[in-house]
Protein backbone atom coordinates (compact mmCIF):
# COMPACT_ATOMS: atom_id res chain seq x y z
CA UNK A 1 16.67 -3.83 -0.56
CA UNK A 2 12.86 -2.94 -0.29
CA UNK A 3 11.65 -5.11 -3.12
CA UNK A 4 9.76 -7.56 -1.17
CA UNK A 5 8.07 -4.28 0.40
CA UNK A 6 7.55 -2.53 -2.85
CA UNK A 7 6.11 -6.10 -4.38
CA UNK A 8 3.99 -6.14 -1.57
CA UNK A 9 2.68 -2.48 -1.82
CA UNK A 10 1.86 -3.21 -5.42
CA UNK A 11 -0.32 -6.10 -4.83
CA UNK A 12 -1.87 -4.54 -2.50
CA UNK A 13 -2.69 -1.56 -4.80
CA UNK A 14 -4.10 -4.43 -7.01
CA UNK A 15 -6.08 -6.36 -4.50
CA UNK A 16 -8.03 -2.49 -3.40
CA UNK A 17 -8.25 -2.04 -7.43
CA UNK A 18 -10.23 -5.81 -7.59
CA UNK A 19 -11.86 -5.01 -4.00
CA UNK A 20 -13.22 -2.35 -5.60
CA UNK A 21 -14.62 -3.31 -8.66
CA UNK A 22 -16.38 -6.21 -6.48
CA UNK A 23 -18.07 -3.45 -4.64
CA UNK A 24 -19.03 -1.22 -7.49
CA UNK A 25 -20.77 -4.07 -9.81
CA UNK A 26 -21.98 -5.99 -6.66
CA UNK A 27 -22.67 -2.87 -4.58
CA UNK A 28 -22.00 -2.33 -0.80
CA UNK A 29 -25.54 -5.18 0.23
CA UNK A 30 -25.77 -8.17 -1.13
CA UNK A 31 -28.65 -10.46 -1.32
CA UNK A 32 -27.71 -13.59 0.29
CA UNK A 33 -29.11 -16.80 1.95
CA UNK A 34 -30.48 -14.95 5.79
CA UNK A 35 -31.15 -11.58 3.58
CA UNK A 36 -29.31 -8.27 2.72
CA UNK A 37 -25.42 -8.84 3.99
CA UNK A 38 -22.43 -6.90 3.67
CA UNK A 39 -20.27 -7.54 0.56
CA UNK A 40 -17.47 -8.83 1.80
CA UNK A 41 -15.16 -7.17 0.06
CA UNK A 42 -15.86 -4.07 1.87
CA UNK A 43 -14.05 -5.77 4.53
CA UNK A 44 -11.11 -7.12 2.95
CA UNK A 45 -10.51 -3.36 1.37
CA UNK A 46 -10.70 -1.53 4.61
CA UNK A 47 -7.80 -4.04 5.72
CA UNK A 48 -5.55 -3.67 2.47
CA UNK A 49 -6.28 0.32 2.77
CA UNK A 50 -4.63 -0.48 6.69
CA UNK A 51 -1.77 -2.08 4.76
CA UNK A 52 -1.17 -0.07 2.69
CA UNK A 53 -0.64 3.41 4.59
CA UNK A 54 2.05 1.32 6.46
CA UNK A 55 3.15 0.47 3.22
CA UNK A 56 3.34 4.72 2.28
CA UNK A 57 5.08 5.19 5.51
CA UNK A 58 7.69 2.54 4.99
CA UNK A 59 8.43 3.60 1.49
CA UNK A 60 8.53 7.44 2.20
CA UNK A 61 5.57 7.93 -0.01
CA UNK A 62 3.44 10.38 1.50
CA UNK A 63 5.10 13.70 2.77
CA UNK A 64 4.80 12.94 6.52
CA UNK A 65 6.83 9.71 5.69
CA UNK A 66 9.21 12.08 3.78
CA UNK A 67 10.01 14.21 6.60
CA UNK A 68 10.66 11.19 8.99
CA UNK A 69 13.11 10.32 6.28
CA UNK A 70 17.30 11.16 7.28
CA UNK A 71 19.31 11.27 4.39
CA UNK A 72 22.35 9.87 3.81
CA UNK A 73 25.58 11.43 5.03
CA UNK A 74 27.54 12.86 2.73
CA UNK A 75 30.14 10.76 1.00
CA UNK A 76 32.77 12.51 0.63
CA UNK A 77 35.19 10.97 1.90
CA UNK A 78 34.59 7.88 -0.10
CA UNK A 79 37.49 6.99 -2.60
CA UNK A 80 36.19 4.46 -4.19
CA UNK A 81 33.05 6.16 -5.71
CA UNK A 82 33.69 6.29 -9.45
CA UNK A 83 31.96 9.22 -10.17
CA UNK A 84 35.34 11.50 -8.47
């Protein structure tokens, strides 16, 4: 039910991972054609970090999420669970 959300919330774990690495062999200033610039990737990573806490939020991850979170009702009543 939330796989496209999950597969989505683990690239986007990825993509911050490669962000990342960009920034810490590159560095935050690069050297480019008008002078010292902003790595780009600092960008792109502050926008996947957006992502994903909407990501954490949607899948219950974090314990703010959690509490927003209403269980199930209980099932009781259900005769066709195979477990009874």
């Amino acid at each position: 039910m939330d796989t496209s959300t999950l597969t989505d919330y683990c690239v986007c774990i990825a993509r911050i991972d490669q962000c990342e690495r960009e920034i810490s062999a590159n560095g935050i200033l690069m050297l480019g054609e008008r002078g010292w610039q902003k790595n780009g990737a600092t960008t792109i990573v502050g926008q996947y970090r957006t992502q994903l806490a909407r990501y954490i939020g949607e899948l219950g991850l974090s314990p703010s999420a959690r509490g927003r979170l209403t269980p199930p009702e209980n099932g009781d009543d259900d005769d066709d669970d195979v477990f009874d």
